[in-house]
Protein backbone atom coordinates (compact mmCIF):
# COMPACT_ATOMS: atom_id res chain seq x y z
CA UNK A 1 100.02 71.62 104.30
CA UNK A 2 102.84 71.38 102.11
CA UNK A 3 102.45 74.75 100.83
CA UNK A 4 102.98 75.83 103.63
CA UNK A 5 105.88 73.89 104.43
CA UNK A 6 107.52 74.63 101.13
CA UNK A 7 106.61 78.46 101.55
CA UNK A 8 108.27 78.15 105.04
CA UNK A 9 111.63 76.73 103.85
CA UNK A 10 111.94 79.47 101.05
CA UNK A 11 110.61 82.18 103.34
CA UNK A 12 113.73 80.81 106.05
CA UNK A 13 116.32 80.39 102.96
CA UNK A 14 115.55 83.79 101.41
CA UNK A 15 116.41 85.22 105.45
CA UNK A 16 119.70 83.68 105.87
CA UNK A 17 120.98 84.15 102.40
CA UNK A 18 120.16 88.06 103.41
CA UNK A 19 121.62 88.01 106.46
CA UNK A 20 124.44 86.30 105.24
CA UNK A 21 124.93 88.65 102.69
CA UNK A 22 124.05 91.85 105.24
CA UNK A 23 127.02 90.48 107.91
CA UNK A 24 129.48 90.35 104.53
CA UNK A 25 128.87 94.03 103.78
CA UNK A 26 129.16 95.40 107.22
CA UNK A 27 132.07 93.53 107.96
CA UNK A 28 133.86 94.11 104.65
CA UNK A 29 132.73 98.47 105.51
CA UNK A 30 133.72 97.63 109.52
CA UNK A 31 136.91 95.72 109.56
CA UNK A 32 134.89 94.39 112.36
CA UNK A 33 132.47 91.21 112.85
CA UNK A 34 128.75 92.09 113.05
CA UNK A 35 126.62 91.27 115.99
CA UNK A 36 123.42 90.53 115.10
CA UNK A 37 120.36 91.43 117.89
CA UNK A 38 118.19 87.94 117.50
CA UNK A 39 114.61 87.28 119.39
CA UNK A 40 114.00 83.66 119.76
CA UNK A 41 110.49 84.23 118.22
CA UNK A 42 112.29 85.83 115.23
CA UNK A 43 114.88 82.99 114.81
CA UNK A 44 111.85 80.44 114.83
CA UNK A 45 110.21 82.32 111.53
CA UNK A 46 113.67 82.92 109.67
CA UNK A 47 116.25 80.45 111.02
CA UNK A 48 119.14 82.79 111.38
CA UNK A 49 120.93 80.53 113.49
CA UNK A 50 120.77 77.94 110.56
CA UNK A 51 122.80 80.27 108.39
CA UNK A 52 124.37 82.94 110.47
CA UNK A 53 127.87 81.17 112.37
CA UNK A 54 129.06 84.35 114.03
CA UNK A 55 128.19 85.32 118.30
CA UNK A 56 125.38 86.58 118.34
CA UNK A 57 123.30 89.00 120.57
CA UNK A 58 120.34 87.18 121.78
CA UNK A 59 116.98 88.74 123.19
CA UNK A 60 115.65 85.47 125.52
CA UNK A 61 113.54 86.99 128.52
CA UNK A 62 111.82 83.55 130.00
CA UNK A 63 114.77 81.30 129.89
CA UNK A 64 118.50 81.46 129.11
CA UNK A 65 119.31 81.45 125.00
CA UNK A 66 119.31 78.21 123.59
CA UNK A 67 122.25 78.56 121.17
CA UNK A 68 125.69 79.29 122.96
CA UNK A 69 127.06 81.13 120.46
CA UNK A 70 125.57 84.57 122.35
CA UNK A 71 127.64 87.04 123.10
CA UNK A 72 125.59 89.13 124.55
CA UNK A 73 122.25 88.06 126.08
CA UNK A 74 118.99 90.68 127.04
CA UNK A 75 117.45 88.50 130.12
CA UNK A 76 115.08 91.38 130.56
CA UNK A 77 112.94 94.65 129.54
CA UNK A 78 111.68 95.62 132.90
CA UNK A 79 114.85 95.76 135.18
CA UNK A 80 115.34 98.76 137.61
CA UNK A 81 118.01 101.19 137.70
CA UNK A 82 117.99 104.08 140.16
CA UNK A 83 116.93 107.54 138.80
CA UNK A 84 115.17 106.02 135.58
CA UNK A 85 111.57 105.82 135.18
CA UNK A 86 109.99 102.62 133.86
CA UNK A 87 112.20 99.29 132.97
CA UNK A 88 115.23 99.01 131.72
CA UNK A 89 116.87 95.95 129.41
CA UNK A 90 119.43 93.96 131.22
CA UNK A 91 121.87 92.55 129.11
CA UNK A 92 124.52 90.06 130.14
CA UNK A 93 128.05 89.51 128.20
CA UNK A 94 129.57 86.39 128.14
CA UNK A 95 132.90 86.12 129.75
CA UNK A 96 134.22 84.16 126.10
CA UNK A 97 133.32 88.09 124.57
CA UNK A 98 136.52 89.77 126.07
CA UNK A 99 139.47 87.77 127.42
């Protein structure tokens, strides 16, 4: 069990030190903050929201995101749009994004 535990926390640490170093060099190319696309089942394995302090863009499709820092939020996969076969994602923005 602590294997495991220990493997977890190195497995989580090597994840945000990459992201962390992945938003630097896209921001430093950019000019322009990153937005990272996050699933909550993917934030449970790596904890990017322990590392990564920017808005992020949040894929949540039961419930609303837990962290409020998303800027952007997919509620779902399957929404309908006229004229398009099959389901569609429907993302929300957060009024903060834009004033």
């Amino acid at each position: 069990m602590q294997r495991s535990s220990k493997r977890g926390r190195a497995q989580r640490h090597r994840s945000g030190a990459f992201t962390i170093g992945f938003d630097a060099r896209i921001e430093q190319a950019t000019g322009r903050n990153a937005l990272l696309y996050v699933e909550d089942e993917f934030d449970e394995l790596y904890g990017i929201f322990d590392t990564f302090d920017q808005p992020t863009w949040e894929r949540s499709l039961r419930h609303r995101p837990e962290d409020n820092r998303w800027i952007v939020w997919q509620a779902s996969d399957v929404a309908a749009v006229d004229r398009v076969d099959g389901g569609v994602d429907l993302n929300l923005m957060s009024a903060e994004c834009c004033p």
